[in-house]
N, C-alpha and C. Protein backbone atom coordinates (compact mmCIF):
# COMPACT_ATOMS: atom_id res chain seq x y z
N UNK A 1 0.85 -1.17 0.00
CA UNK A 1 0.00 0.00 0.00
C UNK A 1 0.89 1.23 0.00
N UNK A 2 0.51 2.03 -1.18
CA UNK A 2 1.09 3.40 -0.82
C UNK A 2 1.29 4.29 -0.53
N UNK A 3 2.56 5.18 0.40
CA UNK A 3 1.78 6.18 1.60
C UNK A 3 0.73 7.33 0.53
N UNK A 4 -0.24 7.50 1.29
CA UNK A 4 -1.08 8.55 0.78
C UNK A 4 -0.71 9.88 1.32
N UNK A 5 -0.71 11.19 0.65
CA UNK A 5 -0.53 12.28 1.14
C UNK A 5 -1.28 12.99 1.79
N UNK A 6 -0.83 13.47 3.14
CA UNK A 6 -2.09 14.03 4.26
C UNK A 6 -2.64 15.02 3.48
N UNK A 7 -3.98 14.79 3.41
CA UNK A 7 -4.73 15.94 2.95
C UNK A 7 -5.20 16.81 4.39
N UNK A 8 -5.43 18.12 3.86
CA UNK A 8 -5.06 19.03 4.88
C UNK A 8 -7.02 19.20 5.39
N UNK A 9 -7.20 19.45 6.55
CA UNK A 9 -8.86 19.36 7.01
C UNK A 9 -9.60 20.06 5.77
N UNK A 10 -10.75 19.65 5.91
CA UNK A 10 -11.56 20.52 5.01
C UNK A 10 -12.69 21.68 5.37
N UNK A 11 -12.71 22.38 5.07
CA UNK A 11 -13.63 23.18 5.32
C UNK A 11 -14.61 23.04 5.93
N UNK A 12 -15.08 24.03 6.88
CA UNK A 12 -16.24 23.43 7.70
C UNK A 12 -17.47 24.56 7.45
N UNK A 13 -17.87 24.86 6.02
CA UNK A 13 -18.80 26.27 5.69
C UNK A 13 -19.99 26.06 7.30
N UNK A 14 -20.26 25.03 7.06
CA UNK A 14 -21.56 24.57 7.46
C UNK A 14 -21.49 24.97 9.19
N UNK A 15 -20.17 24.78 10.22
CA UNK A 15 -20.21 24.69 11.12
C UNK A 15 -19.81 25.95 12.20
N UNK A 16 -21.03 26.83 12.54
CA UNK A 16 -20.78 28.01 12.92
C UNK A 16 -19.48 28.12 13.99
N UNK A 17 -19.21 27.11 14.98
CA UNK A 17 -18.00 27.49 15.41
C UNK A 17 -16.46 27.34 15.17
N UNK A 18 -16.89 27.01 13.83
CA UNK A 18 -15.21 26.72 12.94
C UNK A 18 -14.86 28.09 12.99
N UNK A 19 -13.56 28.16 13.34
CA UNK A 19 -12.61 29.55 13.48
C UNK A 19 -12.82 30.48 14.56
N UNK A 20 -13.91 30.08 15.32
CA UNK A 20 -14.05 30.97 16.43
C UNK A 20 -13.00 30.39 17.84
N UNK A 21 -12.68 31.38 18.72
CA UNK A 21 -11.81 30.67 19.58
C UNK A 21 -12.69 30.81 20.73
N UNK A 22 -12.15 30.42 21.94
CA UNK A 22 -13.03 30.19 22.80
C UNK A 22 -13.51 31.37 23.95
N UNK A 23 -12.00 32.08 23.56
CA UNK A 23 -12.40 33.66 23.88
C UNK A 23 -13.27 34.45 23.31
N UNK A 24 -13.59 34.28 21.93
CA UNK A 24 -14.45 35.22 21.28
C UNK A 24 -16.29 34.24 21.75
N UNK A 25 -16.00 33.30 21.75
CA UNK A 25 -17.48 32.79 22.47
C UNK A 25 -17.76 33.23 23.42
N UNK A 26 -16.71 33.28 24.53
CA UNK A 26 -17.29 33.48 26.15
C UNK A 26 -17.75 35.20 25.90
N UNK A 27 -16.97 36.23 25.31
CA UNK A 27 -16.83 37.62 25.34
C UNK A 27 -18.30 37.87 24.22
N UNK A 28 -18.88 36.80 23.57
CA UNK A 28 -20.03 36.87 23.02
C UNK A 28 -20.99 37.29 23.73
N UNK A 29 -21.43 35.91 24.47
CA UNK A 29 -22.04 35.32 25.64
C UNK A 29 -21.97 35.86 26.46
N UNK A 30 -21.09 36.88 27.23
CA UNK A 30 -21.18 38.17 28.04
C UNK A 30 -21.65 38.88 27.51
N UNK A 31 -21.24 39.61 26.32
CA UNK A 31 -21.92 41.18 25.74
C UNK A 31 -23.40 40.52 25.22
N UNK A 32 -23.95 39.60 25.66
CA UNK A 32 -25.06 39.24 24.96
C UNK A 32 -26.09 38.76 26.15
N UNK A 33 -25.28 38.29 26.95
CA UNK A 33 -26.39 37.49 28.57
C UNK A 33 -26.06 38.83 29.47
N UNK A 34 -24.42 38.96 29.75
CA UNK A 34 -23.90 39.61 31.01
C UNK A 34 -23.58 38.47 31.76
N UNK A 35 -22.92 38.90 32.79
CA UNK A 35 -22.74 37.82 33.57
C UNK A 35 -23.04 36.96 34.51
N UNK A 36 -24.05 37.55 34.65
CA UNK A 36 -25.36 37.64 35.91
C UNK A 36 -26.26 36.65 34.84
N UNK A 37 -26.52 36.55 33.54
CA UNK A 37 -27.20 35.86 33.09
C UNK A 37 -27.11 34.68 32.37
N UNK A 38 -25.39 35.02 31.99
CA UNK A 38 -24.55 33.71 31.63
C UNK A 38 -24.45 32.90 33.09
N UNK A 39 -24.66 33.30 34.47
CA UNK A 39 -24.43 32.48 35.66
C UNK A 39 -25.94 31.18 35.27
N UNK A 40 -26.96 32.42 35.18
CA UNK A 40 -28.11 31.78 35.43
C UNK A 40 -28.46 30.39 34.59
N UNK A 41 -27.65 30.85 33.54
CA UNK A 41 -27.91 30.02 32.35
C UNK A 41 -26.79 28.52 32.14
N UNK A 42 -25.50 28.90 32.78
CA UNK A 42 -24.61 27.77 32.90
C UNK A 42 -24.12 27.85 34.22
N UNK A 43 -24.81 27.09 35.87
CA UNK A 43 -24.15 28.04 36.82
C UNK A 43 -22.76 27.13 37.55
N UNK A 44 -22.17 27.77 37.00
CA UNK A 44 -20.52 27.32 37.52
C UNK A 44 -19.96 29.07 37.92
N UNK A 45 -19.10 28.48 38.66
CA UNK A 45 -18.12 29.57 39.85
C UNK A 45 -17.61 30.45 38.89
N UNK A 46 -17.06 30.39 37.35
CA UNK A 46 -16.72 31.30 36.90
C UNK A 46 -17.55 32.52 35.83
N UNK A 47 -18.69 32.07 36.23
CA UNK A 47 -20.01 32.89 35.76
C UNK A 47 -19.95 34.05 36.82
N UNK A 48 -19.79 33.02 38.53
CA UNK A 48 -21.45 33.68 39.08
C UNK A 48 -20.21 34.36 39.96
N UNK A 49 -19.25 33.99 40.53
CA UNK A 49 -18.33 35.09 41.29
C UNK A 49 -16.58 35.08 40.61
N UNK A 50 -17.35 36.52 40.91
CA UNK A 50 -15.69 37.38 40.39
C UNK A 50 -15.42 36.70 39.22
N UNK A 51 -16.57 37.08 37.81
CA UNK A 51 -16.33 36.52 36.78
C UNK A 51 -15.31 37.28 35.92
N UNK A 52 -14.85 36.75 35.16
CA UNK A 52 -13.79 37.83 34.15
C UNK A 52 -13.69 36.37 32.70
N UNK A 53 -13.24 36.66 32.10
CA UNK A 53 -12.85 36.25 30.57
C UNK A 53 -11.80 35.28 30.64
N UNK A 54 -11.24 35.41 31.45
CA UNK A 54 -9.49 35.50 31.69
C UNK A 54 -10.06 34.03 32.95
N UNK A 55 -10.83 33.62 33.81
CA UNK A 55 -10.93 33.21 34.51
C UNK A 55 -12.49 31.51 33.77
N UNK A 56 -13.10 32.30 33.21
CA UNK A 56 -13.75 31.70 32.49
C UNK A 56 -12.90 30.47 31.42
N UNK A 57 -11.95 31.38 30.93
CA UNK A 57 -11.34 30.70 29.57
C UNK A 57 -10.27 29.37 30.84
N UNK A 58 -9.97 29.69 31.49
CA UNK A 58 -8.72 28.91 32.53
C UNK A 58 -10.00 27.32 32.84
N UNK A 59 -11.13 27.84 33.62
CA UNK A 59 -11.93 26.86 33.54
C UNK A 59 -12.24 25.55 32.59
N UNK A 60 -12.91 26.68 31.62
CA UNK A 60 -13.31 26.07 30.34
C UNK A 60 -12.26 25.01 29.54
N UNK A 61 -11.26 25.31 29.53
CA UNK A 61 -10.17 24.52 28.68
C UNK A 61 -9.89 23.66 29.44
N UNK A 62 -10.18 23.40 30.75
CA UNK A 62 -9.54 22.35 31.27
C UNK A 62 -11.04 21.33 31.77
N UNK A 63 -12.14 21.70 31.51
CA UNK A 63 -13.54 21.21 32.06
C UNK A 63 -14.34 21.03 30.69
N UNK A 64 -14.47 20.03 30.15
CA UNK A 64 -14.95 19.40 28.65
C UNK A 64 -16.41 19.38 28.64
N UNK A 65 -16.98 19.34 29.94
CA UNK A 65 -18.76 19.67 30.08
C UNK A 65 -18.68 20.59 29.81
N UNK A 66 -18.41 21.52 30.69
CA UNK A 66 -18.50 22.96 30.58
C UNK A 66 -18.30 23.60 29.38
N UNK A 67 -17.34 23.51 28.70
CA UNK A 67 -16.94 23.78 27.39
C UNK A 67 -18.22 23.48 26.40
N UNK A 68 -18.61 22.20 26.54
CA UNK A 68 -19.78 21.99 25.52
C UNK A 68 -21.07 22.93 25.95
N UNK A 69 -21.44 23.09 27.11
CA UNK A 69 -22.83 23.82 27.59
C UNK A 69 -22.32 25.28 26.92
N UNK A 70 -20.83 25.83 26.86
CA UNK A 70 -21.28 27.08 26.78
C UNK A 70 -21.10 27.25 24.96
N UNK A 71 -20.61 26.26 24.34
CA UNK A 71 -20.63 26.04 23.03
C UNK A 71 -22.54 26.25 22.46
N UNK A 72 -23.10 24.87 23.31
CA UNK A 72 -24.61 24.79 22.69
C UNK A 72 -25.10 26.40 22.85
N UNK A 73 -24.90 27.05 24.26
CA UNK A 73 -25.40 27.99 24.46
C UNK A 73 -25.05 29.16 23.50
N UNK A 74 -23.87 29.36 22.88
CA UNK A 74 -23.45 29.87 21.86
C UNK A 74 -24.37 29.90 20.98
N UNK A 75 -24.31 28.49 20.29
CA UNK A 75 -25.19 28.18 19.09
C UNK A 75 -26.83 28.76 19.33
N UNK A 76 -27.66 28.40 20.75
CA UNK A 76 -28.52 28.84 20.85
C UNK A 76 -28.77 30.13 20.50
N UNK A 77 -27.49 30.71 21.34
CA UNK A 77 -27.96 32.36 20.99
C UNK A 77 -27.95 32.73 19.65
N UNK A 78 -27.14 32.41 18.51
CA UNK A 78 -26.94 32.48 17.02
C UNK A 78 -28.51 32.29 16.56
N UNK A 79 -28.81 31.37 17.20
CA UNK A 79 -30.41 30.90 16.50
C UNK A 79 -31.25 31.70 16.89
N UNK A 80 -30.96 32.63 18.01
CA UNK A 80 -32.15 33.53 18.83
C UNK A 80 -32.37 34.35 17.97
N UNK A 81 -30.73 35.50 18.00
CA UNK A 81 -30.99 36.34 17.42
C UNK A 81 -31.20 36.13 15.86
N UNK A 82 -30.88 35.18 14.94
CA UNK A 82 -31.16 35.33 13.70
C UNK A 82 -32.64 35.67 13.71
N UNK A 83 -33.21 34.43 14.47
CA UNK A 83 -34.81 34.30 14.58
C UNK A 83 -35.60 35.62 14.98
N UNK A 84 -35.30 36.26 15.73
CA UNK A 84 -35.45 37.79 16.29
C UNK A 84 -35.01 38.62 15.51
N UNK A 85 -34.23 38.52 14.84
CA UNK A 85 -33.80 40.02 13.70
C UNK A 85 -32.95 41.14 14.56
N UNK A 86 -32.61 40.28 15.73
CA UNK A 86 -31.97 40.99 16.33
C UNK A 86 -30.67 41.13 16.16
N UNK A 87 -29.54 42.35 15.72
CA UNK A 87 -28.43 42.24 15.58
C UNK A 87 -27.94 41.82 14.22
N UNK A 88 -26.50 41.74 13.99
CA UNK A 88 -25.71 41.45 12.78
C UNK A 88 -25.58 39.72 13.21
N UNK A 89 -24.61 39.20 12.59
CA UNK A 89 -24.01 38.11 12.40
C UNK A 89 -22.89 38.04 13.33
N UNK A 90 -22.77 37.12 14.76
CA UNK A 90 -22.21 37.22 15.14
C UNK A 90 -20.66 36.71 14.84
């Protein structure tokens, strides 16, 4: 068999969080809940006290639940506001 050449990933048009990092989600999800409402909505310690970006992201990368709830919640909100006419394209 002959080695095949790595083909490089393919495009992901379809998948809204291709290229986003995990900072630009959480800093979404704040300017969009706050933090008081991102608590309510996913409630872990780096929501609900002495939240910051910087403290969120330390969590998140190392906690693989967490990471996914605030992913779906992402996506949810994408679907809100399209559905609402609220806002640009995040």
């Amino acid at each position: 068999m002959a080695d095949q050449p790595i083909q490089p990933p393919s495009p992901q048009p379809r998948n809204p969080l291709h290229g986003l990092t995990l900072e630009a989600i959480v800093t979404a999800l704040q300017a969009h809940y706050g933090w008081a409402g991102l608590g309510e909505r996913i409630p872990v310690r780096c929501f609900t006290t002495d939240p910051s970006v910087a403290s969120s992201l330390k969590f998140l990368r190392k906690t693989p639940w967490a990471r996914e709830k605030v992913e779906s919640l992402y996506l949810f909100m994408l679907r809100d506001v399209r559905r609402s006419g609220r806002g640009g394209a995040m």
